[in-house]
C-alpha atoms as a PDB file:
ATOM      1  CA  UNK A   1       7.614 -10.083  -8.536  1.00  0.00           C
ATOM      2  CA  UNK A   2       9.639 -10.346  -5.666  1.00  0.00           C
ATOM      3  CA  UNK A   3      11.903 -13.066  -4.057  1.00  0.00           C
ATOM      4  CA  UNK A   4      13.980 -13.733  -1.585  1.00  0.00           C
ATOM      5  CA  UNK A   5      17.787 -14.503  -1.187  1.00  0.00           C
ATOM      6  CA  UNK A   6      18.848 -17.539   0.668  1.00  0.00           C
ATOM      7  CA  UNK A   7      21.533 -19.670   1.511  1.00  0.00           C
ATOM      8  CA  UNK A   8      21.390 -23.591   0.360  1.00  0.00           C
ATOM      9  CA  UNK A   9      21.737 -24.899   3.266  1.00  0.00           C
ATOM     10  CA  UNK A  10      20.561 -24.659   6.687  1.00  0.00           C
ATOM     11  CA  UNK A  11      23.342 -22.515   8.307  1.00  0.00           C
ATOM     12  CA  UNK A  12      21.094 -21.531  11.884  1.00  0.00           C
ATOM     13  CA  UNK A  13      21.309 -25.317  12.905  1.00  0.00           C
ATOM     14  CA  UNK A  14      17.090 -24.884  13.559  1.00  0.00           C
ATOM     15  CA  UNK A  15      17.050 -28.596  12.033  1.00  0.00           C
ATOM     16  CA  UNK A  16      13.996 -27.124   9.410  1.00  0.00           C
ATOM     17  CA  UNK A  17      13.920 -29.660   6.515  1.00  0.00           C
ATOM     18  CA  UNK A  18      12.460 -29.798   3.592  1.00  0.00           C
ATOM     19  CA  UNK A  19      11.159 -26.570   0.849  1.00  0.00           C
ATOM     20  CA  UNK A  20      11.976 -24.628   4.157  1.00  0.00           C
ATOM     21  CA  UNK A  21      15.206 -25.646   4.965  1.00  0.00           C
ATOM     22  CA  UNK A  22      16.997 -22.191   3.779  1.00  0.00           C
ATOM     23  CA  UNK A  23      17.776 -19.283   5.717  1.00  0.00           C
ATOM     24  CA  UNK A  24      18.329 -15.907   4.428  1.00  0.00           C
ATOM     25  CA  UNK A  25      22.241 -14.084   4.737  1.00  0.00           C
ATOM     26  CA  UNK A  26      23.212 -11.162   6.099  1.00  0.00           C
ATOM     27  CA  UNK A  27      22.805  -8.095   4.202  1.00  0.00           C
ATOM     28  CA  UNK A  28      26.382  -6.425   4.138  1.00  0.00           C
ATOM     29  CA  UNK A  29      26.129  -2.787   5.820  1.00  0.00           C
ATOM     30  CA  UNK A  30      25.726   0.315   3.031  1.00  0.00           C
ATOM     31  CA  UNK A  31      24.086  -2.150   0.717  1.00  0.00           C
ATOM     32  CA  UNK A  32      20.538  -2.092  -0.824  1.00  0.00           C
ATOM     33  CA  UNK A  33      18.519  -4.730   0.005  1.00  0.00           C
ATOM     34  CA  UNK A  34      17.243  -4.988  -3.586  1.00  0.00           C
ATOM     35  CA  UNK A  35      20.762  -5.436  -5.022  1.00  0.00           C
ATOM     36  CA  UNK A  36      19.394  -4.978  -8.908  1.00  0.00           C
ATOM     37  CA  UNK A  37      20.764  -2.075 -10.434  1.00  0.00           C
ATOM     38  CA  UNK A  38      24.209  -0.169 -11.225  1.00  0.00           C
ATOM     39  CA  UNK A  39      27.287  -2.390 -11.193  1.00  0.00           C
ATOM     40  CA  UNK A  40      28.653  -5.261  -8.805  1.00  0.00           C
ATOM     41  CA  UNK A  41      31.581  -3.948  -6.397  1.00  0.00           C
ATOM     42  CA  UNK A  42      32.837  -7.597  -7.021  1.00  0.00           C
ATOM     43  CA  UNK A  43      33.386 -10.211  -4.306  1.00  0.00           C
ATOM     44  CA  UNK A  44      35.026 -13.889  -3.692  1.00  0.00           C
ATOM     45  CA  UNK A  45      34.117 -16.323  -1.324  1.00  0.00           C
ATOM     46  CA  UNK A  46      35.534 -20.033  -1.926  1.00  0.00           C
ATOM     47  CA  UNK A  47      36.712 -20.421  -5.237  1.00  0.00           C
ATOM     48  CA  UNK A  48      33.689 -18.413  -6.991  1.00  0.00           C
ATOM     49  CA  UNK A  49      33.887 -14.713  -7.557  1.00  0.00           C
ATOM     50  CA  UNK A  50      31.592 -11.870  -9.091  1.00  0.00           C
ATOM     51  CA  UNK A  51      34.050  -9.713 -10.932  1.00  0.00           C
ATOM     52  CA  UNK A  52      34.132  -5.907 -10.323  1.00  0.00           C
ATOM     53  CA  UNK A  53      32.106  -3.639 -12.738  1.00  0.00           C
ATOM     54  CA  UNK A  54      29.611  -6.888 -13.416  1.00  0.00           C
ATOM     55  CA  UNK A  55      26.699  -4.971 -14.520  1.00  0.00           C
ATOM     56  CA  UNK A  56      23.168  -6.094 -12.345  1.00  0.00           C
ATOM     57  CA  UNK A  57      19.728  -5.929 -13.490  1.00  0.00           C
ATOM     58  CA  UNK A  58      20.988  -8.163 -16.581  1.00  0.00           C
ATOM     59  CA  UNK A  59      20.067 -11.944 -17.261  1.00  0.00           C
ATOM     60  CA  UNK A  60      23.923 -13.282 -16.342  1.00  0.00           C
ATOM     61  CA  UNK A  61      23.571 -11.253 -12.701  1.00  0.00           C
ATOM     62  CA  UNK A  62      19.923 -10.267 -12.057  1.00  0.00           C
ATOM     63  CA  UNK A  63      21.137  -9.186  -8.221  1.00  0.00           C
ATOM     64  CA  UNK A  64      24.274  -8.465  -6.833  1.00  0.00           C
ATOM     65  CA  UNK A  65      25.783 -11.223  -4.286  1.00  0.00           C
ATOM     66  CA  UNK A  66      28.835  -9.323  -2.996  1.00  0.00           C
ATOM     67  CA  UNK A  67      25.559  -7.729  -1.120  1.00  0.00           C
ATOM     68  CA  UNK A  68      25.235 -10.830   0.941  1.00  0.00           C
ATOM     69  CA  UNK A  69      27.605 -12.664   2.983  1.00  0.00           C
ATOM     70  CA  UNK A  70      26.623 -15.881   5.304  1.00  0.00           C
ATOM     71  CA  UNK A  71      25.393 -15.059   8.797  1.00  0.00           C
ATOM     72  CA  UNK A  72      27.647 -17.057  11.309  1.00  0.00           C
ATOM     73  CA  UNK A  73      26.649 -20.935  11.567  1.00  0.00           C
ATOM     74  CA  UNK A  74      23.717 -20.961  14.187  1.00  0.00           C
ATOM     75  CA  UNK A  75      22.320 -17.667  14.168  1.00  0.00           C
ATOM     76  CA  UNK A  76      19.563 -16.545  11.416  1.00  0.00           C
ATOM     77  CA  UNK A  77      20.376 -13.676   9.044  1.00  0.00           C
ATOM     78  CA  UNK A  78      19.580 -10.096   8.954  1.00  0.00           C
ATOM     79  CA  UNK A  79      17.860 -10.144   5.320  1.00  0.00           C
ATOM     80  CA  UNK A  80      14.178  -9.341   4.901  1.00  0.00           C
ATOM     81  CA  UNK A  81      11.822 -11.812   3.047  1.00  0.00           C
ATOM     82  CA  UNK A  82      11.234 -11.157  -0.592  1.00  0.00           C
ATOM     83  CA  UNK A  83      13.208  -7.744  -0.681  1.00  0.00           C
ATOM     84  CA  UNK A  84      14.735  -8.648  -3.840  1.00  0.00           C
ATOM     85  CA  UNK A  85      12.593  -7.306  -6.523  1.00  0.00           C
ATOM     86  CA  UNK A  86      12.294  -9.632 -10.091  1.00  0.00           C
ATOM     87  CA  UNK A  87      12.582  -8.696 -13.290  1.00  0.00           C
ATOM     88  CA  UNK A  88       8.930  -6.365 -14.926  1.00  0.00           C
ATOM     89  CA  UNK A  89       6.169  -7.951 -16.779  1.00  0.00           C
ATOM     90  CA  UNK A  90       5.451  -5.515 -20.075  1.00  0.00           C
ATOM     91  CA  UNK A  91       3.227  -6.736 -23.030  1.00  0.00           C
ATOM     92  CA  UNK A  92       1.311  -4.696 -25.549  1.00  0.00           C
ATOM     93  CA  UNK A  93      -1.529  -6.738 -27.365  1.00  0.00           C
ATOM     94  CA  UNK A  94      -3.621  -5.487 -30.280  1.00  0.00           C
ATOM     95  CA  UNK A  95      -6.409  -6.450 -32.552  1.00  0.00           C
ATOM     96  CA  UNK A  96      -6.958  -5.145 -36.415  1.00  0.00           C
ATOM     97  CA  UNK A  97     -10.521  -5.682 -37.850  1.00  0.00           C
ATOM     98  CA  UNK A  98     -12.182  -4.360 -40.945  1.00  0.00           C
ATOM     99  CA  UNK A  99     -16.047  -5.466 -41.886  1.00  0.00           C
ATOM    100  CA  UNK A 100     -16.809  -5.866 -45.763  1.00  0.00           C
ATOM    101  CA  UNK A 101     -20.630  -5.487 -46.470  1.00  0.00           C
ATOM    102  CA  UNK A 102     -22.070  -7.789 -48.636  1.00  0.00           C
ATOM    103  CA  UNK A 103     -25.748  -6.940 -48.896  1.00  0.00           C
ATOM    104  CA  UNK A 104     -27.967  -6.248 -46.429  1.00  0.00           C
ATOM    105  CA  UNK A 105     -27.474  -9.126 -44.164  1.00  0.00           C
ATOM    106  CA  UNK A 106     -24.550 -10.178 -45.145  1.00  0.00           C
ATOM    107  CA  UNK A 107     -20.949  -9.401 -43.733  1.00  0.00           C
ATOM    108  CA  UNK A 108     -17.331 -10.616 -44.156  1.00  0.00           C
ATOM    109  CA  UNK A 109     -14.995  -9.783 -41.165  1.00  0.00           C
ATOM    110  CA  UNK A 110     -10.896 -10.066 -41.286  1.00  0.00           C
ATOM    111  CA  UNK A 111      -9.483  -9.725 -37.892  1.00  0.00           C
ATOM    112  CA  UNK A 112      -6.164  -9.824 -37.097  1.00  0.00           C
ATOM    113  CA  UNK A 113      -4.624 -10.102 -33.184  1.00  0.00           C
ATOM    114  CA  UNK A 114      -1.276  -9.706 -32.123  1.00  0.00           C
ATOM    115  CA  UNK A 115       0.097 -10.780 -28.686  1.00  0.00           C
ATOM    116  CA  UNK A 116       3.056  -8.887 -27.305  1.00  0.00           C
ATOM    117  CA  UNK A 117       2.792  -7.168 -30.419  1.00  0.00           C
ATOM    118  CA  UNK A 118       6.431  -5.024 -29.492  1.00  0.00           C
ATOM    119  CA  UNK A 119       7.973  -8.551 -29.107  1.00  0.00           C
ATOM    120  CA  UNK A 120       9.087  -7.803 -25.304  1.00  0.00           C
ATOM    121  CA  UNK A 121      11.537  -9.447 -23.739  1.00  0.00           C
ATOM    122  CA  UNK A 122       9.731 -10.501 -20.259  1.00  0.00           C
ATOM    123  CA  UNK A 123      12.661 -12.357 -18.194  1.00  0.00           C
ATOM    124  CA  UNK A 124      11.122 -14.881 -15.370  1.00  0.00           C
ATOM    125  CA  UNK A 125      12.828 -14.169 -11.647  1.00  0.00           C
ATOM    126  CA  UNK A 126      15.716 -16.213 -11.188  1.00  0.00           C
ATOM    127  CA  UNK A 127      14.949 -19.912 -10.203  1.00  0.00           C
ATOM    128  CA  UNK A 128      15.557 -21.559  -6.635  1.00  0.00           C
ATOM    129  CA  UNK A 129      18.659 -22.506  -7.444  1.00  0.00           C
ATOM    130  CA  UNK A 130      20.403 -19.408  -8.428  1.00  0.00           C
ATOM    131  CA  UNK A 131      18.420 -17.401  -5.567  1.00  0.00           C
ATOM    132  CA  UNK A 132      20.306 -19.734  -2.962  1.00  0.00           C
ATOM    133  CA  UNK A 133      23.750 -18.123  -2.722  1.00  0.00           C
ATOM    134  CA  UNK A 134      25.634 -19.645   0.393  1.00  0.00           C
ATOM    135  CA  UNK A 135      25.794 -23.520   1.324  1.00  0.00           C
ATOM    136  CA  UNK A 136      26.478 -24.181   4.839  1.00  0.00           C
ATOM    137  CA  UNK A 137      30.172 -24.531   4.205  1.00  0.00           C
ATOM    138  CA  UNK A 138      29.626 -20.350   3.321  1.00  0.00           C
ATOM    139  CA  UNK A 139      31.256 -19.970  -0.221  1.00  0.00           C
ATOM    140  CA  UNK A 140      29.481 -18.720  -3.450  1.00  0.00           C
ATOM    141  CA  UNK A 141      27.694 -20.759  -5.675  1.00  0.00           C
ATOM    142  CA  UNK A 142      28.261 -20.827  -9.489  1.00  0.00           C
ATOM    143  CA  UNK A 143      26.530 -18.755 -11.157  1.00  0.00           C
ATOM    144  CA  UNK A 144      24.039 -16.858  -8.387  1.00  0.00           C
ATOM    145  CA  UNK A 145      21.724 -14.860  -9.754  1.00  0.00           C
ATOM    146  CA  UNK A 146      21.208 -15.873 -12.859  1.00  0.00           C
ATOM    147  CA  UNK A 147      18.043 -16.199 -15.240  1.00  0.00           C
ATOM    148  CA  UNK A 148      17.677 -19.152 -17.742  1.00  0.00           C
ATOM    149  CA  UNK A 149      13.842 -18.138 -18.306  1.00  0.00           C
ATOM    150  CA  UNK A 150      10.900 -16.275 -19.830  1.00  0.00           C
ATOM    151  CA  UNK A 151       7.425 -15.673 -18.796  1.00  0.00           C
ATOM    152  CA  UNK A 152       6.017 -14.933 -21.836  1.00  0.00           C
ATOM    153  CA  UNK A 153       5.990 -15.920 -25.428  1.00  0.00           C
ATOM    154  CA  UNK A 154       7.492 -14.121 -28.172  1.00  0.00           C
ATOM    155  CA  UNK A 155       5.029 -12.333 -30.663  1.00  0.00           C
ATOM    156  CA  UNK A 156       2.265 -14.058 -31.215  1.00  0.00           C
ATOM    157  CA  UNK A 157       0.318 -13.383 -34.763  1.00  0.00           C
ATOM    158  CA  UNK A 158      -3.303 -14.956 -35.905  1.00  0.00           C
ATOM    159  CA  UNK A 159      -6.007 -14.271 -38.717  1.00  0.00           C
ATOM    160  CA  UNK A 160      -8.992 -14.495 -39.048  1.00  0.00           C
ATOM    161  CA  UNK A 161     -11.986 -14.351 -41.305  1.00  0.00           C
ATOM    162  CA  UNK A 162     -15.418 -14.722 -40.607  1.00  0.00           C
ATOM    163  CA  UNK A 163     -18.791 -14.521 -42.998  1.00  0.00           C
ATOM    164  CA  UNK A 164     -21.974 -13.324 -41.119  1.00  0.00           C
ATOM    165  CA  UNK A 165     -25.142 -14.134 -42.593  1.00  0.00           C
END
């Protein structure tokens, strides 16, 4: 699912309020725009820094922020909308069943289902807050990037038994 990368605070000046307040950063030149994979290059702005050889595409640092830097204060950033790419959706369900005649008309079933049956590991995108990387002052936020959340259960198991008559 994709997303996009913005700054928390409204660093054009357009006076936009609200859900739509955000503008998106510049994307730093020889950069991906979907900063998710390999390791971070490292970066500090403010007090906050990614450390080099942070590896991306994990839940700590989904996307790489050293990628971004602020556009200058009343101008709009070079960044695309929803070029960041989230994290895969993979789930495997399957369903036992075995039917135990018991006379002509008569039939037990036992059915059993399993939901992500390999017990997958399906990581949400990283929430608004950790998608909006620069404030209007233009330092880091702690802890960009990050993903606190699932989007599906964990293995799900259920029986059943039914008679037919």
């Amino acid at each position: 699912m994709p997303f996009t990368v913005e700054n928390s605070g409204n660093r054009s000046r357009n006076q936009a309020s609200g859900a739509d307040f955000a503008d998106r950063p510049n994307l730093v030149p020889g950069f991906s725009n979907n900063p998710t994979k390999g390791i971070s290059k490292g970066c500090t702005f403010g007090t906050t820094s990614v450390p080099a050889g942070a590896r991306l595409g994990t839940p700590e640092l989904w996307f790489d922020p050293c990628a971004f830097v602020p556009q200058e204060l009343g101008t709009f950033g070079n960044l695309g909308r929803n070029t960041v790419i989230g994290p895969g959706l993979s789930t495997v369900d399957a369903v036992v069943n075995k039917h135990f005649r018991l006379g002509e008309d008569r039939e037990l079933q036992f059915r059993s289902e399993f939901f992500n049956f390999f017990n997958h590991v399906n990581l949400a995108p990283p929430n608004a807050t950790t998608r909006r990387i620069f404030p209007t002052n233009g330092t880091l936020i702690a802890g960009p990037g990050v993903i606190t959340q699932t989007t599906t259960p964990s293995r799900q198991i259920q029986f059943g038994l039914k008679y037919i008559f």
